[in-house]
Every structure is written in structure tokens, then in C-alpha cells.
Protein backbone atom coordinates (compact mmCIF):
# COMPACT_ATOMS: atom_id res chain seq x y z
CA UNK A 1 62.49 -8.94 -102.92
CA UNK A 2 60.66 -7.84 -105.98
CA UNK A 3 56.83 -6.86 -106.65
CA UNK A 4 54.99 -5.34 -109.96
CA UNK A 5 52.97 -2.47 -109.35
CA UNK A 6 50.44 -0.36 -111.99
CA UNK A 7 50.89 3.41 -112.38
CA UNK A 8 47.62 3.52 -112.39
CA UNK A 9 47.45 7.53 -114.30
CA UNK A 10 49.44 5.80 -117.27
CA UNK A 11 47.21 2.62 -117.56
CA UNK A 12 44.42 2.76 -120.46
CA UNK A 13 43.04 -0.22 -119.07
CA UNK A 14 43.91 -2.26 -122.62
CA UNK A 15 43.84 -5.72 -120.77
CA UNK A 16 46.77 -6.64 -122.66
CA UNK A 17 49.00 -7.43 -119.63
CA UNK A 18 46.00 -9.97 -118.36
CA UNK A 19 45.76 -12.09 -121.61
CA UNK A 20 49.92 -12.59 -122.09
CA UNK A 21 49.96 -13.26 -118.22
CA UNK A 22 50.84 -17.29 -118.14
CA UNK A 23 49.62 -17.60 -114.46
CA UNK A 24 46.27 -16.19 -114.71
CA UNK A 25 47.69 -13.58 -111.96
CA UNK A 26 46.01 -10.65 -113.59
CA UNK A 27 42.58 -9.61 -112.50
CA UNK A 28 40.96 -6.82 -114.58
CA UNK A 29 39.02 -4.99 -111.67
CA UNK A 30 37.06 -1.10 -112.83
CA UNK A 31 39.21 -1.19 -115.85
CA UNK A 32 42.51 -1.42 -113.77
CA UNK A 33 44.73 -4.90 -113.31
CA UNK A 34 45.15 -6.15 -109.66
CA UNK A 35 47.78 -8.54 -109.29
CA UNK A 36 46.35 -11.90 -107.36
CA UNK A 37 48.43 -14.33 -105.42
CA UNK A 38 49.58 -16.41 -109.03
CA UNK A 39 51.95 -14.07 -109.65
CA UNK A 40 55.69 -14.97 -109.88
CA UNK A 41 57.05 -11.57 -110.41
CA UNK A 42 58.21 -12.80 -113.76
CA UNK A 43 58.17 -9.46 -115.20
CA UNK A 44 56.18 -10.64 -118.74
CA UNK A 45 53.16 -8.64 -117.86
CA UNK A 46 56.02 -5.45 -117.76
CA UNK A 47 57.37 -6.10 -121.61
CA UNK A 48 54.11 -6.66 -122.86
CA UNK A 49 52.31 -3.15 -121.35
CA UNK A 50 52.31 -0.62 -124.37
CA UNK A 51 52.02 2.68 -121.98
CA UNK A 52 54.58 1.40 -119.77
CA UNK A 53 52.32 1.63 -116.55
CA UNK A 54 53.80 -1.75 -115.05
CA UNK A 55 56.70 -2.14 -113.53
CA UNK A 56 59.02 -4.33 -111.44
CA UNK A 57 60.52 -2.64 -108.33
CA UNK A 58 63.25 -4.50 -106.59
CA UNK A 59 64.26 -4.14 -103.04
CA UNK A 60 67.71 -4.55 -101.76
CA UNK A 61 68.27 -6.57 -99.00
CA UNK A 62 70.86 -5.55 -96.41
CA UNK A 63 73.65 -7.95 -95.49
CA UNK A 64 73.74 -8.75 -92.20
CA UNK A 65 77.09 -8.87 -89.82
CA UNK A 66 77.37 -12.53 -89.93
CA UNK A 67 79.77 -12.69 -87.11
CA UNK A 68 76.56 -11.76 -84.77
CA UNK A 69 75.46 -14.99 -85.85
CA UNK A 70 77.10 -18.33 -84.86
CA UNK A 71 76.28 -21.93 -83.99
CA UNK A 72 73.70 -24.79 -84.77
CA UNK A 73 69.99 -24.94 -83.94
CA UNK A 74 68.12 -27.94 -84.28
CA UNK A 75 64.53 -27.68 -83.53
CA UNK A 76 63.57 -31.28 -81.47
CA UNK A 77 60.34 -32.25 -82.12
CA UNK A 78 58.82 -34.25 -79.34
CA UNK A 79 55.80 -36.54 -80.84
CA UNK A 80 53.92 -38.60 -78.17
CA UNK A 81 55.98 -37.49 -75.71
CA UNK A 82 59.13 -38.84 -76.95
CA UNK A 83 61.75 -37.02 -79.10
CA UNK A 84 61.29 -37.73 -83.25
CA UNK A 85 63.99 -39.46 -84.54
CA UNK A 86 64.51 -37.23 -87.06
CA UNK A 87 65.30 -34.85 -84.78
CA UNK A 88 68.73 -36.81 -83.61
CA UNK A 89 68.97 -37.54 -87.20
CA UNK A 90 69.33 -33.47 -87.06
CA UNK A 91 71.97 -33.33 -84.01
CA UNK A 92 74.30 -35.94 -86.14
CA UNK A 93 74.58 -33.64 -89.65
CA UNK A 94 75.05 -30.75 -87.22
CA UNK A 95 77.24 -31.81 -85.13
CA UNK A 96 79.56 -32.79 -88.57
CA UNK A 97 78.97 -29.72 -90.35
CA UNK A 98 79.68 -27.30 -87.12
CA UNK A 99 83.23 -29.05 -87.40
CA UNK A 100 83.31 -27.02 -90.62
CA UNK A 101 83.40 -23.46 -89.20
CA UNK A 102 85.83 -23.16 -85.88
CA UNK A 103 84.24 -22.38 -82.29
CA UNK A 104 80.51 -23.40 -84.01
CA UNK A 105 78.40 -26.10 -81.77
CA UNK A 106 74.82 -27.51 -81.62
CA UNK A 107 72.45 -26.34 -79.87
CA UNK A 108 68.44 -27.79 -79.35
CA UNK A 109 65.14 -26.04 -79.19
CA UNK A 110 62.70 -27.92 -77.08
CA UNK A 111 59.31 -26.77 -77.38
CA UNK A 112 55.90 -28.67 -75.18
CA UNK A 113 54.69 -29.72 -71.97
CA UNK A 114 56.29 -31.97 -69.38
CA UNK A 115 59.33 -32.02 -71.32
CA UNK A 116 62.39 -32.64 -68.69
CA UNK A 117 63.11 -35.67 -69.37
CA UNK A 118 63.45 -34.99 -73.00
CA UNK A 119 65.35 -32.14 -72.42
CA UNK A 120 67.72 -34.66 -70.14
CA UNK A 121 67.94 -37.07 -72.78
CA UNK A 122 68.83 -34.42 -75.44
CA UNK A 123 72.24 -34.04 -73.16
CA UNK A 124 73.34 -37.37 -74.27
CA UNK A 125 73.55 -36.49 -78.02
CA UNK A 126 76.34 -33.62 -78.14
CA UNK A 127 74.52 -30.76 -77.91
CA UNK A 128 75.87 -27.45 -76.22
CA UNK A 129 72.42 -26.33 -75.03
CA UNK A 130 68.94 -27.35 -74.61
CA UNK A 131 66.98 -24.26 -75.06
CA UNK A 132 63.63 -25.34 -73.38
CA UNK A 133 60.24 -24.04 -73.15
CA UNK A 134 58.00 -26.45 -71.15
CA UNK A 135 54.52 -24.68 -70.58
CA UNK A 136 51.27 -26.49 -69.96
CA UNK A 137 49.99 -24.24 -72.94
CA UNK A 138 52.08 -25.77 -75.43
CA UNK A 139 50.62 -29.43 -74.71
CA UNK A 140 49.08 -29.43 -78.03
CA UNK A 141 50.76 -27.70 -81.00
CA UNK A 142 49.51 -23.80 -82.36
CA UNK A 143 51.44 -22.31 -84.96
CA UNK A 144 51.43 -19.04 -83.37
CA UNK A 145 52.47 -19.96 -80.08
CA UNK A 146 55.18 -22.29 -80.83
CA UNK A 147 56.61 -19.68 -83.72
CA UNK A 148 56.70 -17.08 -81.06
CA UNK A 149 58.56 -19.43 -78.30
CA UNK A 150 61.05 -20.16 -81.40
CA UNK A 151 61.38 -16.72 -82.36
CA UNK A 152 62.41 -15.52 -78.73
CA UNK A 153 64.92 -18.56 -78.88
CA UNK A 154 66.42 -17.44 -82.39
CA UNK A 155 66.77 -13.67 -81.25
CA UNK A 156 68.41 -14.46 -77.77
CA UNK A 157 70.76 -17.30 -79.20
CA UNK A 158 71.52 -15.95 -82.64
CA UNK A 159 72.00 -19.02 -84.72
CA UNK A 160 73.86 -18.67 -87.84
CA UNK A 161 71.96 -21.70 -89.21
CA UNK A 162 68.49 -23.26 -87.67
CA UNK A 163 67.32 -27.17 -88.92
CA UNK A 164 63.79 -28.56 -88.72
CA UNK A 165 62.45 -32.44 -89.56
CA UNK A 166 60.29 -32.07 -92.39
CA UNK A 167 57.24 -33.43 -90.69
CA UNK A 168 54.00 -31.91 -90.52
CA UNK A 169 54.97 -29.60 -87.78
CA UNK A 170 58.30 -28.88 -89.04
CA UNK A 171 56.59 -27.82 -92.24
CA UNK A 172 54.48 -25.26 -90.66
CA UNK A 173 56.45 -23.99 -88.46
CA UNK A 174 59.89 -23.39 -90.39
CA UNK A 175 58.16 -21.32 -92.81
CA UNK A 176 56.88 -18.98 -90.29
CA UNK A 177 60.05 -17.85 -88.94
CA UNK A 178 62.03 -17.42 -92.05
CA UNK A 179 59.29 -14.91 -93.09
CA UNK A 180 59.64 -13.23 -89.55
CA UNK A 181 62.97 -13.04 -89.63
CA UNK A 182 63.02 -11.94 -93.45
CA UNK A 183 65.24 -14.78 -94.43
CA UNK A 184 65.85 -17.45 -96.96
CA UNK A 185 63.93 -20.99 -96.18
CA UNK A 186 64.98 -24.45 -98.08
CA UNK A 187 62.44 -27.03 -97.97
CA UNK A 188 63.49 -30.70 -98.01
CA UNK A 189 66.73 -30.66 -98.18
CA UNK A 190 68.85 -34.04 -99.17
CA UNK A 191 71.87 -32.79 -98.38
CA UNK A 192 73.48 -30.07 -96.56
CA UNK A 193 76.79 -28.82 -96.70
CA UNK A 194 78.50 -25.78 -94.58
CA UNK A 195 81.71 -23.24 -95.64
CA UNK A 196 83.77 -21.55 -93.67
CA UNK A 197 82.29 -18.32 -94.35
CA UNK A 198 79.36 -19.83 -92.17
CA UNK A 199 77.25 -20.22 -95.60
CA UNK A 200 74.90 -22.88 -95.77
CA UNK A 201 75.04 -25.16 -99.25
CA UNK A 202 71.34 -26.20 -98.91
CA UNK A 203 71.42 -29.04 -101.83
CA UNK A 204 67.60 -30.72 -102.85
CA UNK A 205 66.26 -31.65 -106.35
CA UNK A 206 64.69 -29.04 -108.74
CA UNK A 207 62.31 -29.14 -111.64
CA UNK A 208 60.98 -32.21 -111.02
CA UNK A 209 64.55 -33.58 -109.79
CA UNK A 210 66.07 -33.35 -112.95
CA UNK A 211 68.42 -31.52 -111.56
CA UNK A 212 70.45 -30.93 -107.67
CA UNK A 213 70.21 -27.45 -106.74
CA UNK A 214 72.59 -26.26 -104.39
CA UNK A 215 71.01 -23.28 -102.69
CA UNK A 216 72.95 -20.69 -100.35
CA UNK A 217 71.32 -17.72 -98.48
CA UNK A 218 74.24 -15.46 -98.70
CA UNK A 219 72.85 -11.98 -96.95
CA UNK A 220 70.41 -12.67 -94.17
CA UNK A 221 70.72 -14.58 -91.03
CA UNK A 222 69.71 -17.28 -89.53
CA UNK A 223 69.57 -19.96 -92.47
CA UNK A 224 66.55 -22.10 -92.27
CA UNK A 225 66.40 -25.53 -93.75
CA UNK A 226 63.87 -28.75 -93.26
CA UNK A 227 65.10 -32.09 -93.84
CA UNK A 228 63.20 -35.38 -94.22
CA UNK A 229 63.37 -38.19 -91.80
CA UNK A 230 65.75 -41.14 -93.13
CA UNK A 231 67.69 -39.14 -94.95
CA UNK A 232 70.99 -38.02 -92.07
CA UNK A 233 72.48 -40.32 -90.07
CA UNK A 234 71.73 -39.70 -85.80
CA UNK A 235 75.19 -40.28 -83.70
CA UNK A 236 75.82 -42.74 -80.95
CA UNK A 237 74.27 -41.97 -78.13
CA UNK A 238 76.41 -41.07 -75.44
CA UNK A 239 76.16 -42.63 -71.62
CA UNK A 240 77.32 -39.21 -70.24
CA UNK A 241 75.27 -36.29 -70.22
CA UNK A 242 77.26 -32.56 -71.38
CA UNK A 243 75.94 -29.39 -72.72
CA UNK A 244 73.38 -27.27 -70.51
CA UNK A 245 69.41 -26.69 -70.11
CA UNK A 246 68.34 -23.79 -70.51
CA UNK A 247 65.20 -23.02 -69.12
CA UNK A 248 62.89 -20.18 -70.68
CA UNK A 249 59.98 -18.44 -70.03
CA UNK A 250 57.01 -18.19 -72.18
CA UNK A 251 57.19 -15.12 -74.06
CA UNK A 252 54.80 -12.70 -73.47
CA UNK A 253 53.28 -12.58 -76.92
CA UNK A 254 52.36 -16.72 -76.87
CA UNK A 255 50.07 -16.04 -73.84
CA UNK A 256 48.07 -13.44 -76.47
CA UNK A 257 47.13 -16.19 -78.92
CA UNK A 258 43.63 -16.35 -80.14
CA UNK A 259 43.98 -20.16 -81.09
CA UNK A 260 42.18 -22.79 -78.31
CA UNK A 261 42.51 -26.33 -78.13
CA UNK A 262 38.76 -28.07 -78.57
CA UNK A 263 40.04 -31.60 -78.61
CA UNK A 264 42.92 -34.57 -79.17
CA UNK A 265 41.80 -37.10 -82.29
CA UNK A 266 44.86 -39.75 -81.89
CA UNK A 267 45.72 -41.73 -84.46
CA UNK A 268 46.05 -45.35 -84.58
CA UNK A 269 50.25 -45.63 -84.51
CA UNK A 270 51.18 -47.24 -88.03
CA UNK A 271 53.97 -48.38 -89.66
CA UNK A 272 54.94 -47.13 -92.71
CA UNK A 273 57.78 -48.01 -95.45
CA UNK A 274 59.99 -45.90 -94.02
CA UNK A 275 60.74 -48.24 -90.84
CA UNK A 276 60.95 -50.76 -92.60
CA UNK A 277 64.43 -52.90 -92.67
CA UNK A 278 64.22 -54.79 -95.81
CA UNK A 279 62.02 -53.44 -98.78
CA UNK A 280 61.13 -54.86 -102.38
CA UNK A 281 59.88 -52.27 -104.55
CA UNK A 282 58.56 -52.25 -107.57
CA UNK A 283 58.67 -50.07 -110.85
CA UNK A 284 57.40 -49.29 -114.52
CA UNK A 285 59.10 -52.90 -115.70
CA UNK A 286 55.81 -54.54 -114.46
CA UNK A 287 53.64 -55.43 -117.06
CA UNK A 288 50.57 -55.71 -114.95
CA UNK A 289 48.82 -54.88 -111.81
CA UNK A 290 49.06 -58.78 -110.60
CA UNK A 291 52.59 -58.74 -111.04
CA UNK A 292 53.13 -57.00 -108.16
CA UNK A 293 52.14 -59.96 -106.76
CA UNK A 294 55.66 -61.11 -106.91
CA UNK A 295 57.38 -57.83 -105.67
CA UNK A 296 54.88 -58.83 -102.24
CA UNK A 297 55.78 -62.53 -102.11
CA UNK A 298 59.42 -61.50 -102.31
CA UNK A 299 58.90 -59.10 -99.76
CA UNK A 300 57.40 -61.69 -97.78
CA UNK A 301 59.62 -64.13 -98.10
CA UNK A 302 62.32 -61.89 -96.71
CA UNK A 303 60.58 -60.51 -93.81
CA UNK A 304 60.22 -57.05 -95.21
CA UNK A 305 57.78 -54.88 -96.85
CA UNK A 306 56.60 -53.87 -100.10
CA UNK A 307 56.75 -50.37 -102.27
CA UNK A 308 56.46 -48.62 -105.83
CA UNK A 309 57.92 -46.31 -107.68
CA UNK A 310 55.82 -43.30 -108.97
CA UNK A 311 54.42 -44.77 -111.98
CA UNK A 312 52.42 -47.35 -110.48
CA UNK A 313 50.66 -44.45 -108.10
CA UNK A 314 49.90 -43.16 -111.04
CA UNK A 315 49.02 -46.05 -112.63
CA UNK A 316 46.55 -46.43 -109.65
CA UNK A 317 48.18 -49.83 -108.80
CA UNK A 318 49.34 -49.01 -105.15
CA UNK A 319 48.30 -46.25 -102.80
CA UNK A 320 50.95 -43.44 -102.41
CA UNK A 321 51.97 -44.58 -98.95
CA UNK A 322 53.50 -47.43 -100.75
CA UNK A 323 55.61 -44.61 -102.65
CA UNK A 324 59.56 -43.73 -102.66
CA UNK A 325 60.49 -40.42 -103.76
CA UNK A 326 60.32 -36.93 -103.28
CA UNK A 327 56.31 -37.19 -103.77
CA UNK A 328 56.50 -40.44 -101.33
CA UNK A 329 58.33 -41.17 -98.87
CA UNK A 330 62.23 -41.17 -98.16
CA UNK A 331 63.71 -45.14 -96.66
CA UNK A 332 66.82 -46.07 -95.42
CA UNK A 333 66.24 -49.75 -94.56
CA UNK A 334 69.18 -52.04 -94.26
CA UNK A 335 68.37 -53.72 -97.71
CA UNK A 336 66.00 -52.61 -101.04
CA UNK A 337 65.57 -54.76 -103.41
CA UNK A 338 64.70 -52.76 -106.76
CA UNK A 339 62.54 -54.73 -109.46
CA UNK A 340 61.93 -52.89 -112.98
CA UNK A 341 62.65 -49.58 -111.72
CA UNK A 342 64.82 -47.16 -114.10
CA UNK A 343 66.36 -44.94 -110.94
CA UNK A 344 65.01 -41.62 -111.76
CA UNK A 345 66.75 -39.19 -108.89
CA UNK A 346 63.70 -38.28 -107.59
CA UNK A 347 63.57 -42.13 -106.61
CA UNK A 348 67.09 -42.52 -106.00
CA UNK A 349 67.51 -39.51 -103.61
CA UNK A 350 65.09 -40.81 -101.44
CA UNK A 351 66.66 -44.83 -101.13
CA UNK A 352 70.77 -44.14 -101.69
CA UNK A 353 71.52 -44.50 -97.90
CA UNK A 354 70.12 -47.82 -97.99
CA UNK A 355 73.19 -49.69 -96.41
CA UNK A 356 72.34 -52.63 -99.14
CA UNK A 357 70.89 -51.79 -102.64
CA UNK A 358 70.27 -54.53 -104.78
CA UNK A 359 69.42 -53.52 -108.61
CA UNK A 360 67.05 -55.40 -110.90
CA UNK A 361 66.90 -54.45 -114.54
CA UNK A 362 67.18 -55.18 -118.10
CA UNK A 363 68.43 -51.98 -119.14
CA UNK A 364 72.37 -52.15 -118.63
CA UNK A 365 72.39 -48.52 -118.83
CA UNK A 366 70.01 -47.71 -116.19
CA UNK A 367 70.32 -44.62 -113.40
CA UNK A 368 69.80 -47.52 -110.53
CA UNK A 369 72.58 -49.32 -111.36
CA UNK A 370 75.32 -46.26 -110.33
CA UNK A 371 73.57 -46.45 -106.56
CA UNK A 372 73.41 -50.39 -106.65
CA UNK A 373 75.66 -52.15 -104.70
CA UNK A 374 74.43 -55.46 -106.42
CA UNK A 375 73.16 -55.21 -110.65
CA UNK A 376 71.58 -57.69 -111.58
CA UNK A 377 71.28 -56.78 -115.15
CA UNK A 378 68.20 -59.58 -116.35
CA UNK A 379 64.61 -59.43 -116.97
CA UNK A 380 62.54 -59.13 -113.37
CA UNK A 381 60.26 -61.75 -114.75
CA UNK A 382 63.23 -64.65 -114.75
CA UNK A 383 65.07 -63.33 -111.40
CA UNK A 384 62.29 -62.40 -109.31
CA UNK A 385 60.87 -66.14 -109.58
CA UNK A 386 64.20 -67.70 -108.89
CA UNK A 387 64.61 -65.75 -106.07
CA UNK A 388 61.00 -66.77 -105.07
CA UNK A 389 62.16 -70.38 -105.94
CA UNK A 390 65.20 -70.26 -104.07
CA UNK A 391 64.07 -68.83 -100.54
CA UNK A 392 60.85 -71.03 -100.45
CA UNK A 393 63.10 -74.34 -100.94
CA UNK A 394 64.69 -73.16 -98.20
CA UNK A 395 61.99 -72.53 -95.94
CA UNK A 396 61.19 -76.26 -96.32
């Protein structure tokens, strides 16, 4: 890990490192830069300080035996009472990538209240263990408490690699124990991919998904990762029940927390794009806000639902719960139905294990078109119509 720092007896206080900073992370305070929380240790502010009083110290991280650290562990989120699907989604790529290293298997953190019959129903998906803390406290969710019921599991079990749904929850609490445990942390992963040195290949779009970065945390244990829902595949559930629960206690520091519940606001239970079966979606080949008009009738006509591409959020033509992509949301429905949009990865990560893609565009050389199963290489304005054509005549 890296951090600047000001020899403070060498700096004249010139201000020069402030104006060539590009983050605005440079606060002149008495005379003397501070660095704020802008800073990206980028090491500019260093070439650009005429006395030399700033400089870049780097610390060395220890490798860790990684041969202390083996197995799976997937954290199961239970929502309403009932286990997320993306947390089975979870069990599924571990269970294949655990085949990758020999002895490795999956094991499951359960974390809430009244939680045995999740914890029985976790048996049926080919997990090990159920690692289970099931306190009245941990009803409603606090960061603290669950990161310290987490952290006793991590410690005790020693995974070499721990996977959380990138949900709301997931999202708070992965974070929290990578930085306890001083490790490395990918963030919506697409893919994930396992050696035999135990490595994790951590794979998600970068700058803007122009590119797949394939990220490995190499010297620190356990590897963290989130993944979105929609994006793995959950196994078949199985009639019989294996592994073992593994009931824990509530570790002493979760009983310290400051953080009290004041009340439960539910929400109304909504369905979004992302349960959706069939989907027509729409892109930057409509010429108008009203066209999307036939992107809904289509939709309609098929017993589906509707979405966008990123350009018409933009565009202010369709909120961004309509959206697929990395700033949307991820689908997997059984068919999508692309109209006028180019295929862009950051769109095309997030639909291409849709079990039927069907490709509309007038650009033969478009991204879409290498994820399509069906191109339909024509002008949305003459298919879209037909297809309109075709399925009310039939409807008759």
C-alpha cells in the first residue's frame, strides 16, 4: 500500500504541488499541503515539488501461507426471510470453480434471525457447511454487527476465497471485511475464474468497459469478490440434504454495537427487468422519444417487458430502472430482443446469458451481432412493424 507524505522542514510552502495536483487532493493549510481524501497516490504532486519535501512511501505486503487457506465461502443473503437467489446463483460458480483446485468445497455463511429453515434448505444445494449465526439481534441488518459475525466465520474457517451478491447489503458489507482482513476486494465481477495455485481470476469491465480486466489478489488471503444477480447460473436443487450446520455463537464484539434499530419501512415488492423472461429493448437507433412506442408494443405483444440502453437514460427518454448495463441492471431472461442498439460491452456483459438473443440492426458490423444468436441485419423501423404486423394477425 502506498501514501505521500510532506517533510514538512524541507517544504517552503510554494503551493506548487496543489496547482499541478489533477484531483484537487491538495489542501494548502498554515502554509503546509495536507493531503484530502481525492488523492490517488499518483505520485505527480512528488515530480513536480522543487525541494523534494514529498514523497511516496510504499509498504510491502507480506505473502501469506496460502495452504492455511482453503475452500469456498459464499455469503447467503436471506431477504424477507427467504434466501436471495443470487445467493444459489453463488453456490453454482463455486461449486464449478472448487472442482478447479483438489480437496476445495463450498461452504455458506448464514447470517439473521429465525434462520433454520434456511439454513436446512441451504443443505440441498451442495454445500459442505452452513456456517450459521441466528440471533434475534441480527433481525434487521447493521454493518457492524453482521461484519463482525462474518469476520469470526472467516478467521475460524479460513476461506481461501469468500463471494457476496452484489446487492445493497452485499455491497456494504464485502468491503468491510476485505479492509479488516487487509485484503484485495473485486466489485462486480462478470466472471470468475480459479487456478490451481488457489488464485482467484476476478474478470469485470474497466474504464468504462472498454476493456475486461482480469484481476488476481496474489499475496493476501481470503479473496473477496461481489457478483451481480443474473449473471451465474444456480444448480439443481437436490431432494437430499448433505453437508453440515454449523451453529455459532454471537461473537462477543456484535453485542458491543452502538447501532439500534428505530424502525422497519417495507417496500412495496416490485418487479423489475431483471425477472423478466422475454425483454425488448431499445437503443440509440431510435429517432425519437415516441418510437419507443414500438419497442413497448412489441414487448407487449410478446408477453414481456420493455428496456433501454444507456443513451436513452441519458437522453431522459426512460428512467434508469428501465436500463441494461453495468450502470443498470444485469438480465438473463429466456429471450431479448435488441432494437437499434450497437452492443457496447458494458451492455453486452450484462444480457450475453440470455438463453435467446435476437439482434436488430443496420450496421452489419455491429458488437451485438457476435452475442446474437439471431441478426437481423435491417433498419428497426421496417422489422419492428412487421413483427408488430405479424403477431397482432395472429392474435385475431
Amino acid at each position: 500500500m502506498a501514501q505521500i507524505a510532506v517533510i514538512e522542514r524541507k517544504c517552503t510552502g510554494c503551493g506548487l504541488c496543489a496547482q499541478n495536483c489533477p484531483f484537487n487532493a491538495i489542501d494548502m493549510k498554515n502554509g503546509k499541503p495536507e493531503m484530502n481524501a481525492a488523492c490517488r497516490v499518483c505520485g505527480i504532486c512528488v515530480k513536480n515539488c522543487p525541494q523534494g519535501a514529498i514523497i511516496k512511501l510504499e509498504t510491502k505486503t507480506q505473502s501469506v501461507d496460502k495452504s492455511q487457506w482453503k475452500d469456498i465461502l459464499v455469503f447467503a443473503e436471506v431477504s424477507a426471510g427467504k434466501l436471495h437467489p443470487v445467493s444459489l446463483e453463488l453456490i453454482g460458480k463455486a461449486r464449478e470453480l472448487a472442482k478447479s483446485v483438489p480437496g476445495f468445497t463450498v461452504k455458506a455463511l448464514l447470517i439473521g434471525s429465525d434462520v433454520a429453515a434456511c439454513a436446512e434448505e441451504l443443505t440441498h444445494w451442495g454445500v459442505s457447511e452452513v456456517w450459521s449465526y441466528d440471533d434475534e439481534s441480527l433481525s434487521y441488518y447493521r454493518a457492524d454487527v453482521y461484519a463482525a459475525c462474518a469476520e469470526d466465520c472467516i478467521k475460524a474457517a479460513k476461506p481461501s476465497v469468500c463471494l457476496f451478491g452484489a446487492t445493497s447489503l452485499g455491497r456494504s458489507l464485502a468491503p468491510r471485511l476485505s479492509t479488516r482482513f487487509h485484503t484485495g476486494l473485486t466489485a462486480d465481477c462478470t466472471r470468475l475464474e480459479l487456478r490451481e495455485n488457489t488464485d482467484l481470476v476476478q474478470i469485470r469491465p474497466a474504464f468504462g468497459g472498454n476493456i475486461m480486466a482480469q484481476i488476481i489478489t496474489t499475496k493476501t488471503r481470503p479473496q473477496f469478490a461481489t457478483v451481480r444477480y443474473k449473471v451465474m447460473n444456480a444448480p439443481e436443487r437436490s431432494a437430499q440434504s448433505s453437508g453440515k450446520i454449523i451453529d455459532r455463537k454471537l461473537p462477543k464484539s456484535a453485542s458491543q454495537s452502538p447501532v439500534t434499530h428505530v424502525s422497519t419501512v417495507p417496500i412495496p415488492p416490485a418487479r423489475t427487468i431483471s425477472d423478466a423472461e422475454i425483454l425488448v429493448a431499445g437503443g440509440r437507433g431510435l429517432k425519437k422519444e415516441s418510437d419507443l412506442k414500438l419497442v413497448q408494443r412489441l414487448a407487449e405483444l410478446l408477453g414481456g417487458d420493455w428496456a433501454v440502453s444507456r443513451p436513452l437514460v441519458e437522453k431522459g427518454w426512460a428512467p434508469s430502472s428501465r436500463q441494461i448495463g453495468l450502470s443498470g441492471r444485469t438480465v438473463k431472461p429466456k429471450l431479448i430482443i435488441t432494437c437499434g442498439i450497437s452492443g457496447a460491452i458494458q451492455f453486452a456483459a450484462c444480457m450475453n446469458a440470455s438463453e435467446h438473443i435476437i439482434a436488430i440492426n443496420q450496421d452489419p458490423a455491429a458488437p451485438i451481432f457476435d452475442v446474437a444468436h439471431i441478426g437481423i441485419h435491417g433498419d428497426l423501423y421496417q422489422v419492428v412493424p412487421e413483427l408488430i404486423r405479424q403477431l397482432e394477425e395472429e392474435k385475431k
